[in-house]
Protein backbone atom coordinates (compact mmCIF):
# COMPACT_ATOMS: atom_id res chain seq x y z
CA UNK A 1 0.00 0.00 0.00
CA UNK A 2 1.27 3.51 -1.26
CA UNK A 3 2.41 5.45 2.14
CA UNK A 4 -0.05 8.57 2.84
CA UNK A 5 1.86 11.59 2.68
CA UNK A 6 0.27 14.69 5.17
CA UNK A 7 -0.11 18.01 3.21
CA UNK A 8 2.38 21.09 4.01
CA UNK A 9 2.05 24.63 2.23
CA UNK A 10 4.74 26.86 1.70
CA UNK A 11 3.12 30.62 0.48
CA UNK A 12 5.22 33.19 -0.43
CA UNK A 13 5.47 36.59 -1.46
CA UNK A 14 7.20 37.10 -4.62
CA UNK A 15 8.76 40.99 -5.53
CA UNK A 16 11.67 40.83 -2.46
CA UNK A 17 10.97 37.82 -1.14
CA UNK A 18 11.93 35.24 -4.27
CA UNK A 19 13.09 38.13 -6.61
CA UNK A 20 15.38 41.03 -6.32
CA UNK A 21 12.86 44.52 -6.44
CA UNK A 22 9.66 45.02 -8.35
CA UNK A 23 8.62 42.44 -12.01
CA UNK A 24 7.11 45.30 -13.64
CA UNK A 25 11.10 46.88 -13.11
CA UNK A 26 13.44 44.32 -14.98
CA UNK A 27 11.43 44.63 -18.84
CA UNK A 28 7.84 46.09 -18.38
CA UNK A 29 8.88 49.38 -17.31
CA UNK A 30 11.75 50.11 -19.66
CA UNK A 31 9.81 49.27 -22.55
CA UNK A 32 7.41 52.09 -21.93
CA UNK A 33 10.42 54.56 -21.49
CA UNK A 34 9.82 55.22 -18.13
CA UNK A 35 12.48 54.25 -15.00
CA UNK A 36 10.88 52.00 -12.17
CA UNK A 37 11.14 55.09 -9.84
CA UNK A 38 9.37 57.97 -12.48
CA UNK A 39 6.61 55.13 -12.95
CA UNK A 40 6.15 54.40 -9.27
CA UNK A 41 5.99 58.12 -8.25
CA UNK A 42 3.44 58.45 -10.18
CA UNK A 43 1.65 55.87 -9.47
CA UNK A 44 1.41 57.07 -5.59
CA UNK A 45 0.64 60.54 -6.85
CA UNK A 46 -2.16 59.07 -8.45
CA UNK A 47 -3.11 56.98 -5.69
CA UNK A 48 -3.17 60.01 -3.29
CA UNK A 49 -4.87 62.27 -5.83
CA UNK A 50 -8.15 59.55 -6.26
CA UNK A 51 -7.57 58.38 -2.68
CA UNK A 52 -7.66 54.90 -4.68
CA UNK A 53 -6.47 51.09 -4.03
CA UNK A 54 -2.25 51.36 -5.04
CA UNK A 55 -2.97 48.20 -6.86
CA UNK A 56 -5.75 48.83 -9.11
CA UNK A 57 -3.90 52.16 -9.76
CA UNK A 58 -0.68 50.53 -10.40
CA UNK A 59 -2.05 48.06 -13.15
CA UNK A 60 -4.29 50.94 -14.30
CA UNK A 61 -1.41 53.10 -15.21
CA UNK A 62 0.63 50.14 -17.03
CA UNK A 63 -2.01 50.05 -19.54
CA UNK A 64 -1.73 53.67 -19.54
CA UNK A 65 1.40 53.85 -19.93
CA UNK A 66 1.75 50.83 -22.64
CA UNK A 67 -1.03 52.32 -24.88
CA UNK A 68 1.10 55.77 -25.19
CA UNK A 69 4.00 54.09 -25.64
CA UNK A 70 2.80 51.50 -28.03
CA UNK A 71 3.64 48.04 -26.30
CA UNK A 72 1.77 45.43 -27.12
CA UNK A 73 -0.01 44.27 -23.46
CA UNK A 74 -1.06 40.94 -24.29
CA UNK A 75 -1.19 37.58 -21.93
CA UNK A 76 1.81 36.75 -23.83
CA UNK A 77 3.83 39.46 -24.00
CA UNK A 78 3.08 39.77 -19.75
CA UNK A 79 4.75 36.15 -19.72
CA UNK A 80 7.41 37.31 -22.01
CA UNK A 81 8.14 40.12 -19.69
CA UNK A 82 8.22 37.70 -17.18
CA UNK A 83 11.24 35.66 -18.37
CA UNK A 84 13.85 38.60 -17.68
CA UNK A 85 13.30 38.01 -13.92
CA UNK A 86 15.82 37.02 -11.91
CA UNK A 87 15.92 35.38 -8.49
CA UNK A 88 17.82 35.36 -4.91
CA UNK A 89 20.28 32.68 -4.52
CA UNK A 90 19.34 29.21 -4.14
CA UNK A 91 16.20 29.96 -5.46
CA UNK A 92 16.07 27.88 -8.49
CA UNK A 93 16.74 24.48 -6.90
CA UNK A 94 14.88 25.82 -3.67
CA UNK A 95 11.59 23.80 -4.76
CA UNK A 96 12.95 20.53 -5.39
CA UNK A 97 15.36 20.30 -2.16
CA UNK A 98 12.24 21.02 0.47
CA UNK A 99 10.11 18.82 -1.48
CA UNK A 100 12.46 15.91 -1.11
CA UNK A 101 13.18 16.66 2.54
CA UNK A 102 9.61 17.00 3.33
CA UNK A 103 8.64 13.32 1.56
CA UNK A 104 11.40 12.22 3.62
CA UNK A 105 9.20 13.74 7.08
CA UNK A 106 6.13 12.42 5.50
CA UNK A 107 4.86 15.59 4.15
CA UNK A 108 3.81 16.46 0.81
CA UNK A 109 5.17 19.88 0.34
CA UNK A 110 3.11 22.17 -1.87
CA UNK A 111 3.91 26.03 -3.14
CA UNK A 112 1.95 28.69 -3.29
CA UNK A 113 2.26 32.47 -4.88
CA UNK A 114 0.53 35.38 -3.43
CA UNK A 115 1.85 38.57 -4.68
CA UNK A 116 0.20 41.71 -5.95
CA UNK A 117 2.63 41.62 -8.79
CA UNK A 118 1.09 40.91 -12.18
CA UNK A 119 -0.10 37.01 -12.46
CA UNK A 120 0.87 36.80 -16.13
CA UNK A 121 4.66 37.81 -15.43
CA UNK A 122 5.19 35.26 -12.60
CA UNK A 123 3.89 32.79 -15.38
CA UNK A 124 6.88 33.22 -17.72
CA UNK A 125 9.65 32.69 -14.71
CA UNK A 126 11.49 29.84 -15.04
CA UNK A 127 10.31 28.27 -11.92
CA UNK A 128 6.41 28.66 -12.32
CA UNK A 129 5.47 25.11 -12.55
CA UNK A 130 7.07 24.57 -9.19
CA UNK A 131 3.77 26.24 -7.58
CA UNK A 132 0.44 24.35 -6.81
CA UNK A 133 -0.86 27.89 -7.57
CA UNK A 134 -0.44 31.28 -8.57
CA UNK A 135 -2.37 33.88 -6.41
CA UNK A 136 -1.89 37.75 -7.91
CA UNK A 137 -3.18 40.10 -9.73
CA UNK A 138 -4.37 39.83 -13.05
CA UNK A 139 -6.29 41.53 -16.27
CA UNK A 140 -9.08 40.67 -18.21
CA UNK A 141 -8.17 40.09 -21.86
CA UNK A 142 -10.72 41.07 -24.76
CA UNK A 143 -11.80 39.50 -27.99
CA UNK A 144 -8.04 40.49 -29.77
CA UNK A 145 -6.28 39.42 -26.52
CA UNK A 146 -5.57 42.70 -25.45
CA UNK A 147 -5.56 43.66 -21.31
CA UNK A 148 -8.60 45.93 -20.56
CA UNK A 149 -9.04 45.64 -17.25
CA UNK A 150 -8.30 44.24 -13.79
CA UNK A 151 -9.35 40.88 -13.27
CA UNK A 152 -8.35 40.42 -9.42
CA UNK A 153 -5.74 42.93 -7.67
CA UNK A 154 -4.35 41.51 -4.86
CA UNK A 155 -3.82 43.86 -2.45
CA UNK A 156 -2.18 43.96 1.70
CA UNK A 157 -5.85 42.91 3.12
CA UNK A 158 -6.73 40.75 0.44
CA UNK A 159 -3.78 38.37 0.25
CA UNK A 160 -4.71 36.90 3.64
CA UNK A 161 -8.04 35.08 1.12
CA UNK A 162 -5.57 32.99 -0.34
CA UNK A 163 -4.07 31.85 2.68
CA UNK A 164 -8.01 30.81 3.71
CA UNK A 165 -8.40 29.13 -0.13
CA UNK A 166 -5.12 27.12 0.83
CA UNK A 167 -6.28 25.96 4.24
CA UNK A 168 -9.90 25.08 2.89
CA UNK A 169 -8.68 23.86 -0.50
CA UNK A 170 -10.61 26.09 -2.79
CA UNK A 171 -8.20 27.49 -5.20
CA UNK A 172 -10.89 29.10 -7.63
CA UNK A 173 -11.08 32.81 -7.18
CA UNK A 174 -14.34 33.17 -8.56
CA UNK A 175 -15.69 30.92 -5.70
CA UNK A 176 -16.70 32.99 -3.16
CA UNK A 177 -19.09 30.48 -1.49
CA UNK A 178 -17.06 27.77 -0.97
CA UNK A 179 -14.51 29.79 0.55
CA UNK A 180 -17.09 31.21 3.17
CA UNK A 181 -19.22 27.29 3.94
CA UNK A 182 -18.36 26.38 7.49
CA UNK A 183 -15.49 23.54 7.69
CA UNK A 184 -14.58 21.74 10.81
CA UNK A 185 -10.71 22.31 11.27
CA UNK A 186 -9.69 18.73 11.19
CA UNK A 187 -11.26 18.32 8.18
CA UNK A 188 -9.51 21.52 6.33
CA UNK A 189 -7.25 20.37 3.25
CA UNK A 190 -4.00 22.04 4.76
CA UNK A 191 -3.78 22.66 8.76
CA UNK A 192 -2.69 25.92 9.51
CA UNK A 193 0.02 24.38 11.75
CA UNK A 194 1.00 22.77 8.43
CA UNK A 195 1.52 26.43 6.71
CA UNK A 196 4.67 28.94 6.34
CA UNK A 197 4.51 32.29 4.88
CA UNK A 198 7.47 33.56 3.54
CA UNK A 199 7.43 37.62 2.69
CA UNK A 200 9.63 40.49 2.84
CA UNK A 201 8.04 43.46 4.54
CA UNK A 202 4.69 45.59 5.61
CA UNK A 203 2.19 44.74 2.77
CA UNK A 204 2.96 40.93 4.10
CA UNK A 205 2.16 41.86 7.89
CA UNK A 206 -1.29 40.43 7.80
CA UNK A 207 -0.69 37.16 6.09
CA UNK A 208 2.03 36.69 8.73
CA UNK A 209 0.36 37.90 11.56
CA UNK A 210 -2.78 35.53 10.28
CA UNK A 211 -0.60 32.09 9.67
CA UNK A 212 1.62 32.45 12.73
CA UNK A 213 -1.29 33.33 14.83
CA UNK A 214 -3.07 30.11 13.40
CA UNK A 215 -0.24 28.14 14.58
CA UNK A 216 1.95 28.16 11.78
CA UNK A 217 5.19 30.06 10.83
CA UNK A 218 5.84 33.01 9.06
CA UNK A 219 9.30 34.21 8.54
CA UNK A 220 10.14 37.59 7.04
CA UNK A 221 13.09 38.05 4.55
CA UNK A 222 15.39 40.65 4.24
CA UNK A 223 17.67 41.49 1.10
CA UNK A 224 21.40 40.87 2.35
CA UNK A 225 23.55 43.83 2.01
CA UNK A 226 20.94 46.40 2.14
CA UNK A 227 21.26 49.40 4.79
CA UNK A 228 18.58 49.01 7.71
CA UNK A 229 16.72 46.12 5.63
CA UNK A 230 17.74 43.55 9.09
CA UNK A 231 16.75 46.05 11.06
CA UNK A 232 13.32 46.60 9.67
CA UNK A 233 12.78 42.89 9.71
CA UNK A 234 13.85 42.68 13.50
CA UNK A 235 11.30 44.90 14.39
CA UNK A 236 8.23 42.41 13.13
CA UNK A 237 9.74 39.61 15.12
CA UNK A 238 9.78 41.91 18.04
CA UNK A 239 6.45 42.82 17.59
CA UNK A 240 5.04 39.62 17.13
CA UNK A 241 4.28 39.82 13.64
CA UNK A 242 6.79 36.96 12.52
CA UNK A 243 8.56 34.04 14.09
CA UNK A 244 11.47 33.91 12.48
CA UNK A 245 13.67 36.61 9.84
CA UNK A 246 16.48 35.72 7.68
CA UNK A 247 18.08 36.99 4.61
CA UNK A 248 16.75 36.36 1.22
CA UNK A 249 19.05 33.69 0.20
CA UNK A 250 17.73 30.00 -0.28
CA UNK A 251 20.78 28.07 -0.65
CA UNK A 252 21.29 24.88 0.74
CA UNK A 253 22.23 24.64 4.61
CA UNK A 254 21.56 28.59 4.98
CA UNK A 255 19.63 30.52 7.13
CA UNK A 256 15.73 30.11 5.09
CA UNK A 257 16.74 26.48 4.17
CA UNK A 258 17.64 25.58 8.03
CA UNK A 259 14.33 27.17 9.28
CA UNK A 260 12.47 25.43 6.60
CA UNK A 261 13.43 21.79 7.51
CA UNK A 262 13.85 22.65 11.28
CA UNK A 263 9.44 23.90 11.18
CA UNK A 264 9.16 21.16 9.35
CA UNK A 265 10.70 18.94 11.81
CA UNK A 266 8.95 19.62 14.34
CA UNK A 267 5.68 19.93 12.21
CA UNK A 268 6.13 15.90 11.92
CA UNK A 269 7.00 15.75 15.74
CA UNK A 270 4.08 17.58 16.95
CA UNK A 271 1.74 14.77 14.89
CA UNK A 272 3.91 11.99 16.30
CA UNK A 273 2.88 13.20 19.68
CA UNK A 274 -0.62 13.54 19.09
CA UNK A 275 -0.87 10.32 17.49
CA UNK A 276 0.59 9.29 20.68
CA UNK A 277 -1.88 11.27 23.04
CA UNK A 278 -4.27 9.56 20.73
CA UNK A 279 -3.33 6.05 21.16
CA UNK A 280 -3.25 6.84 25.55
């Protein structure tokens, strides 16, 4: 008889927290002649002026922006953008490492993506088939295949949804009664206490605060090198935001990868003893 593996999520944040700065920076942003500081001030001047959501402005202004500029915004040229991304150390083989350590706990380990970056971007990264799913903000494409409009923007407040889809396994957006139907905890796809977020600063704070005060882990990355950036992360673990920080390097035997397998550790050693407490 196969061997029943127990389910495990790993969520993450995506600009900082897999990838060095903002997606729409590397090949989006250039290509309307802009630099990914012009674009973003005036994006928040925007935001201020229509007292608006920063994400709806944000993908607002790209079409903006693309249509004056005369850059083709369809799906595919959102994935194509998408391939110039790069990624924090040890992130490409990140995936496969946990996964095997986790089989070898008894866990099946299973990624997740929520990010208000653009959907269609994280799509053309080299390592987008290593998620279960792909939580971010999106368009709506019409009859030539050209963005119009917002399909989902995925906001501070509104991240924390996903993290409830994940727990209750239902991973269609457009399911919003589902998500809302009473389920007993022991009979929620993935435990809480079988969850770690992974993110890099404020608009995470709720989808930490929410998975560590579940009784999972959330652990807040920093990007090595950068003036004040351990600092900044120190202060959510001291304000109970996070259990654990480390720099936003995933190679094998550092900091992320040692906190990874020791939660998950213990993850299997906490079921142990209630299979124990069980059988007394």
């Amino acid at each position: 008889m196969a061997k029943k593996f127990a389910p495990f999520a790993i969520a993450y944040d995506f600009d900082g927290t897999l990838a060095p700065g903002n997606m729409q920076e590397y090949d989006f942003v250039p290509a309307i002649g802009m630099t990914g500081k012009a674009f973003w001030k005036e994006v928040n001047a925007l935001t201020r002026r229509h007292d608006a959501d920063n994400i709806l402005v944000y993908m607002k202004h790209m079409l903006d922006k693309a249509n004056a500029a005369q850059v083709a915004v369809r799906k595919e040229n959102f994935v194509e953008f998408g391939r110039s991304v790069t990624f924090f150390e040890g992130v490409p083989d990140w995936f496969d490492r946990i996964d095997a350590y986790g089989k070898g706990r008894g866990f099946a380990v299973k990624h997740y993506i929520i990010s208000s970056g653009i959907r269609e971007m994280i799509e053309g990264v080299p390592i987008a088939k290593k998620f279960e799913a792909i939580y971010a903000s999106s368009f709506i494409y019409d009859h030539n295949g050209v963005a119009r409009w917002p399909a989902l923007a995925v906001n501070y407040t509104t991240k924390t949804q996903f993290l409830f889809r994940i727990n209750k396994g239902v991973s269609n957006v457009y399911d919003n009664s589902r998500i809302n139907e009473f389920i007993p905890k022991a009979e929620r796809t993935v435990p809480f206490e079988n969850m770690v977020f992974i993110g890099d600063g404020e608009t995470d704070i709720p989808c930490f605060r929410l998975v560590k005060d579940q009784g999972g882990h959330s652990i807040a990355v920093y990007k090595p090198g950068t003036r004040g950036a351990r600092g900044k992360a120190q202060k959510l673990v001291a304000e109970g935001r996070v259990n654990f920080i480390a720099p936003a390097n995933y190679a094998e035997n550092g900091e992320m990868d040692l906190f990874v397998k020791a939660i998950i550790d213990k993850v299997a050693a906490d079921g142990a003893l209630r299979q124990l407490g069980k059988k007394d």
